[in-house]
N, C-alpha and C. Protein backbone atom coordinates (compact mmCIF):
# COMPACT_ATOMS: atom_id res chain seq x y z
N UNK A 1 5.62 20.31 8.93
CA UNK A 1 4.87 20.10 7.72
C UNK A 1 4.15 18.76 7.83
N UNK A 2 2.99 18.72 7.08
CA UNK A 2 2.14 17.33 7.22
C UNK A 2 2.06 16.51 5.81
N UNK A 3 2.36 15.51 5.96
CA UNK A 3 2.24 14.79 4.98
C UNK A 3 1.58 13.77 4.69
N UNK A 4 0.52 13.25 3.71
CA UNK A 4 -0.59 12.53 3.67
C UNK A 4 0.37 10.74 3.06
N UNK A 5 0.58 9.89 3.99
CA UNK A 5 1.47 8.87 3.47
C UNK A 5 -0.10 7.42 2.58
N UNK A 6 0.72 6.87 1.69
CA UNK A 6 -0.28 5.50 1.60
C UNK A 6 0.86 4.50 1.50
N UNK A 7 0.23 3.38 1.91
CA UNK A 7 1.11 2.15 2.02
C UNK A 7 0.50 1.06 1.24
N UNK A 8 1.20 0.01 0.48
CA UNK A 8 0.64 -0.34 -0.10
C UNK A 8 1.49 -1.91 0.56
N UNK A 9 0.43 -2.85 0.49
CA UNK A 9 1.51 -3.57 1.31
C UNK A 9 0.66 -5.21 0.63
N UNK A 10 1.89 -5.72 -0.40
CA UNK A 10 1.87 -7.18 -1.23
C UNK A 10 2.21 -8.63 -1.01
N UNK A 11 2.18 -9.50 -1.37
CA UNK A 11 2.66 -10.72 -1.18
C UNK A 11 4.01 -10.36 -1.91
N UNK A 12 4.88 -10.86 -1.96
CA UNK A 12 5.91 -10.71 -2.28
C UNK A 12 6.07 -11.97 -3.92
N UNK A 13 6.25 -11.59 -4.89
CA UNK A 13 6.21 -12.74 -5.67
C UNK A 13 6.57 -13.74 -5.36
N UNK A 14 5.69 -15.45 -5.82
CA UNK A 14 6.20 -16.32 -5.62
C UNK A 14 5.76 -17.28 -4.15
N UNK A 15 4.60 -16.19 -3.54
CA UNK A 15 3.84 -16.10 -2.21
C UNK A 15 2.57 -16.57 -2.71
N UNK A 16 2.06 -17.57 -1.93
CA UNK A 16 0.51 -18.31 -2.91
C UNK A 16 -0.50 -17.47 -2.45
N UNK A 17 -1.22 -16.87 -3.00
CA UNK A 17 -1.74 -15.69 -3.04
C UNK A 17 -3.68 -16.18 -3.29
N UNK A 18 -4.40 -16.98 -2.06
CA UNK A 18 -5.43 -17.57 -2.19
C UNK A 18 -6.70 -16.75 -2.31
N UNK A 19 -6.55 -15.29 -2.22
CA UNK A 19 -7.42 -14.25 -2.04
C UNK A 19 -7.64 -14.05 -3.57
N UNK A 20 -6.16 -13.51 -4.27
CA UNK A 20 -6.28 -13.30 -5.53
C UNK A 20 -6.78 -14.36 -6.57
N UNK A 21 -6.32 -15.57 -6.70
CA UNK A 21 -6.73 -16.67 -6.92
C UNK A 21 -8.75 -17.08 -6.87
N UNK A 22 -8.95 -16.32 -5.69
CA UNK A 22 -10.64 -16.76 -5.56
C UNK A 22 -10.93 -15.61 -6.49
N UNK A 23 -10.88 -14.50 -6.34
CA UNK A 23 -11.07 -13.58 -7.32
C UNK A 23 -10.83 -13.71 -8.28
N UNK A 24 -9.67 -14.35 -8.98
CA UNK A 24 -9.72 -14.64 -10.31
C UNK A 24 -10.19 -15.11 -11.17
N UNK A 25 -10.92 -16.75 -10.44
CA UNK A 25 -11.86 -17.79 -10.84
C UNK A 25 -13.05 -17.56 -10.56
N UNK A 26 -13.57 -16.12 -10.18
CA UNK A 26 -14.92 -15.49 -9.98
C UNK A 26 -14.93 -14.47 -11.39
N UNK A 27 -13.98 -14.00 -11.62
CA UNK A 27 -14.50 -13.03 -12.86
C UNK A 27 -14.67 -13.31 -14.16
N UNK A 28 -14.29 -14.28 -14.97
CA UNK A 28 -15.63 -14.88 -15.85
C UNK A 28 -16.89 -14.67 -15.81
N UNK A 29 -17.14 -15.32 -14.47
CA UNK A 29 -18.74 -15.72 -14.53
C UNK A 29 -19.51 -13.72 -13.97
N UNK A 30 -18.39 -12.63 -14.29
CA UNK A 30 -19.26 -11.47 -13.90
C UNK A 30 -18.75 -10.84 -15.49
N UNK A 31 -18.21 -11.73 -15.95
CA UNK A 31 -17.95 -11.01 -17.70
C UNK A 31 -16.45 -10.22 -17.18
N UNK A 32 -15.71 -10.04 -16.82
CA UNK A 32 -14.33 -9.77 -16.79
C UNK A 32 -13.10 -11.11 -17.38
N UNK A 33 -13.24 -11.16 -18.44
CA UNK A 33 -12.95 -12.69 -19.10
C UNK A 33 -11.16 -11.68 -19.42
N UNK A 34 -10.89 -10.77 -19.73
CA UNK A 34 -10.06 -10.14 -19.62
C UNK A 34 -8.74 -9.76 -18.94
N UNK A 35 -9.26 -10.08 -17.35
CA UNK A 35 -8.82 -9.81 -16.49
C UNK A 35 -7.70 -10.91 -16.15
N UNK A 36 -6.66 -11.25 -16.13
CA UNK A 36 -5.83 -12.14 -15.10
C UNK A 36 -4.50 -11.84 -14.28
N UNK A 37 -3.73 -12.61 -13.64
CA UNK A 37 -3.05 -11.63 -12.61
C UNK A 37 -3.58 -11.28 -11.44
N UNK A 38 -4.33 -12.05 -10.46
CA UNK A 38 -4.77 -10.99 -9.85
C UNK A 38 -4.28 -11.51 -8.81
N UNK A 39 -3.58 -10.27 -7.98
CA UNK A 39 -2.68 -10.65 -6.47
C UNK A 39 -3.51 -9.18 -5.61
N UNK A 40 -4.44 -9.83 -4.01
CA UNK A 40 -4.86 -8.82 -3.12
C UNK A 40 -3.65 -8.58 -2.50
N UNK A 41 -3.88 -7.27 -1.54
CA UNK A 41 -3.40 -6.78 -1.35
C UNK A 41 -4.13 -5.85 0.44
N UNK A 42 -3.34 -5.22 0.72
CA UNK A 42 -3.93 -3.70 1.60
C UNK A 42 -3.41 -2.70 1.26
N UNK A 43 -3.93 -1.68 1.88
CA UNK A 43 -3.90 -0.29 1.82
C UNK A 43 -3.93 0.12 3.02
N UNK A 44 -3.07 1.21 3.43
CA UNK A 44 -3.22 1.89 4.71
C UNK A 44 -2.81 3.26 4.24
N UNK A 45 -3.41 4.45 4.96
CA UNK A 45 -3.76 5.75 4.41
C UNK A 45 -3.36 6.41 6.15
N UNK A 46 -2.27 7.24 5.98
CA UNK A 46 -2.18 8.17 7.67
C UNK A 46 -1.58 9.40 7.14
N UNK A 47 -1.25 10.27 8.49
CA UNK A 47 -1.01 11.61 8.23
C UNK A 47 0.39 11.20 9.04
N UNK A 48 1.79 12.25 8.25
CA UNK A 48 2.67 12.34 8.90
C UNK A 48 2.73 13.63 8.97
N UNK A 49 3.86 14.44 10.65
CA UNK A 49 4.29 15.60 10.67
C UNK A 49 5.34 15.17 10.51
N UNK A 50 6.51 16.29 10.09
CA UNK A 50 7.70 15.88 9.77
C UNK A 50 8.34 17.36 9.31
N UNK A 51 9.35 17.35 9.62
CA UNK A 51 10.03 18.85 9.07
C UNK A 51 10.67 18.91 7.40
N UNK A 52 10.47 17.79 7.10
CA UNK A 52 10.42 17.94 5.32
C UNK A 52 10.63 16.11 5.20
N UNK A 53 9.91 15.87 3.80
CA UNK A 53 9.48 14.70 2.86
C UNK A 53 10.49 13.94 3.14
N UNK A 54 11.82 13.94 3.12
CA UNK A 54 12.90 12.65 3.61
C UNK A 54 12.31 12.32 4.79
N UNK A 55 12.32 12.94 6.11
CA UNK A 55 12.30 12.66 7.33
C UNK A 55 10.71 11.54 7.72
N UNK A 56 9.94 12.38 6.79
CA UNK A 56 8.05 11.70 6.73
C UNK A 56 8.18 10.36 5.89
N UNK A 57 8.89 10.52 5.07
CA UNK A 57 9.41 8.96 4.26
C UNK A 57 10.08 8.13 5.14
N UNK A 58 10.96 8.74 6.08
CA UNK A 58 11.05 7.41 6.86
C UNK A 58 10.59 6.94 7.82
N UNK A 59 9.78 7.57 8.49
CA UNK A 59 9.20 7.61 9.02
C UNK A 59 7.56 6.41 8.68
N UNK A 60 7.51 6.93 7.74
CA UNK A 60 6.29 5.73 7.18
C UNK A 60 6.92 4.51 6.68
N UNK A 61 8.23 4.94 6.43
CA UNK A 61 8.44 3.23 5.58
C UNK A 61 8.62 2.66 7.07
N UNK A 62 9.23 3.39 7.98
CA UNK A 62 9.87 2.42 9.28
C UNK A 62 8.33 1.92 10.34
N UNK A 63 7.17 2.50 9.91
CA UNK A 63 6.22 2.43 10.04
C UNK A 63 5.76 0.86 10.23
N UNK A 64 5.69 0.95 8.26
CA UNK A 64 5.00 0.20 7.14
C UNK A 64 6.23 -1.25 7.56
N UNK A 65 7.33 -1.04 7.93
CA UNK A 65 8.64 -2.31 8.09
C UNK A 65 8.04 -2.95 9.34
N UNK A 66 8.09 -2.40 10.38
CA UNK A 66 8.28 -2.60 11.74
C UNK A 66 6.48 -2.77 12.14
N UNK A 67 4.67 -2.55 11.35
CA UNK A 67 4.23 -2.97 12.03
C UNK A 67 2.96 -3.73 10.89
N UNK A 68 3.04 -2.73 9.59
CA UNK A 68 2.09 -3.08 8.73
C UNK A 68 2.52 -3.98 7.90
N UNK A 69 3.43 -4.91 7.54
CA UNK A 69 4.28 -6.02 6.62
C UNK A 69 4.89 -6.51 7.34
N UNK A 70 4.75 -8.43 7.21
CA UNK A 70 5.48 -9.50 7.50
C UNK A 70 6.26 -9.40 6.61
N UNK A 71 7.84 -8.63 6.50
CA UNK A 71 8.78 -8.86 5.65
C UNK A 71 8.95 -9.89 5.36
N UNK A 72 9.11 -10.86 5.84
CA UNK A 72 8.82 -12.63 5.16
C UNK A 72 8.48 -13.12 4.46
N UNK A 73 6.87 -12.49 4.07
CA UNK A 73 6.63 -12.90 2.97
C UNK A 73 5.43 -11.47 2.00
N UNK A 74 5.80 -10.36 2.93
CA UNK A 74 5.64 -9.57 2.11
C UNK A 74 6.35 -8.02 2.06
N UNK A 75 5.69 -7.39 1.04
CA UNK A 75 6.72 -6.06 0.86
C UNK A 75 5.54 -4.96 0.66
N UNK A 76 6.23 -3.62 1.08
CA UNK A 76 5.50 -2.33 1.00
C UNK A 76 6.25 -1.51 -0.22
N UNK A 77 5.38 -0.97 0.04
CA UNK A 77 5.34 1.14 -1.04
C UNK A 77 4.91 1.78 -0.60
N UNK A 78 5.82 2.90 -0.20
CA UNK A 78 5.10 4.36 0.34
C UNK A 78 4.96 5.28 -0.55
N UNK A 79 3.87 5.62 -0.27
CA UNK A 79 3.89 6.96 -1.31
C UNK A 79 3.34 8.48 -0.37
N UNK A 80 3.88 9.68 -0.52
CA UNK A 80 3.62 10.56 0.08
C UNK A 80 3.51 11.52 -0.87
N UNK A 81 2.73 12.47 0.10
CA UNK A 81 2.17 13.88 -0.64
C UNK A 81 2.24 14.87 0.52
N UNK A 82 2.97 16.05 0.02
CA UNK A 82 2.62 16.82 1.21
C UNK A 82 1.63 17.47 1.31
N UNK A 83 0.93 17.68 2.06
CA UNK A 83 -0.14 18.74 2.28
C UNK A 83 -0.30 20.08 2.32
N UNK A 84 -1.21 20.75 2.03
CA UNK A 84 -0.96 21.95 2.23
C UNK A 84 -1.15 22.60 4.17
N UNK A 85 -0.77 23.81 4.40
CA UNK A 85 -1.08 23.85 5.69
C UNK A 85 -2.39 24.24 5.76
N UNK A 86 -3.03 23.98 7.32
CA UNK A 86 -4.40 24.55 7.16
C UNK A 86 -4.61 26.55 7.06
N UNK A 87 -5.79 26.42 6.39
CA UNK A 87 -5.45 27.78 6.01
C UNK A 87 -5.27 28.02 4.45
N UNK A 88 -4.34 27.41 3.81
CA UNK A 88 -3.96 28.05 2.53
C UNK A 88 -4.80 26.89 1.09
N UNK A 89 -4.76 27.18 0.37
CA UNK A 89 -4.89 26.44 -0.81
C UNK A 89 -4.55 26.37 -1.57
């Protein structure tokens, strides 16, 4: 079975966060006076095979541990969906 994984991968609170920070002190001046909080981030988007959703979950988190996050000073979220097979809808 195939499964469509996303990773979401953060500073970990408490991590000085200079990306979010420039962005923050930019949105005033575009009228987002609203907006605060703001911590960047990535995204990573892949396909897992896997013989069912436990096995594809670990598979991405051991992924997302071991190449996409400096556990140090940051942390992931996987999220999965399975797919349908090709062929059906």
């Amino acid at each position: 079975m195939r499964f469509a994984a996303r990773v979401e991968v953060r500073l970990r609170p408490g991590i000085a966060d200079p990306e979010g920070v420039t962005i923050e002190r930019a949105l005033p001046a575009l009228g987002f006076d609203d907006v605060c909080e703001v911590r960047a981030g990535r995204c990573f988007r892949f396909e897992v095979d896997a013989a069912d959703g436990a096995m594809a979950r670990r598979r991405a988190e051991d992924l997302a541990h071991r190449l996409l996050t400096n556990p140090v000073i940051e942390r992931s979220e996987v999220e999965l969906i399975a797919l349908a097979p090709v062929g059906e809808h």
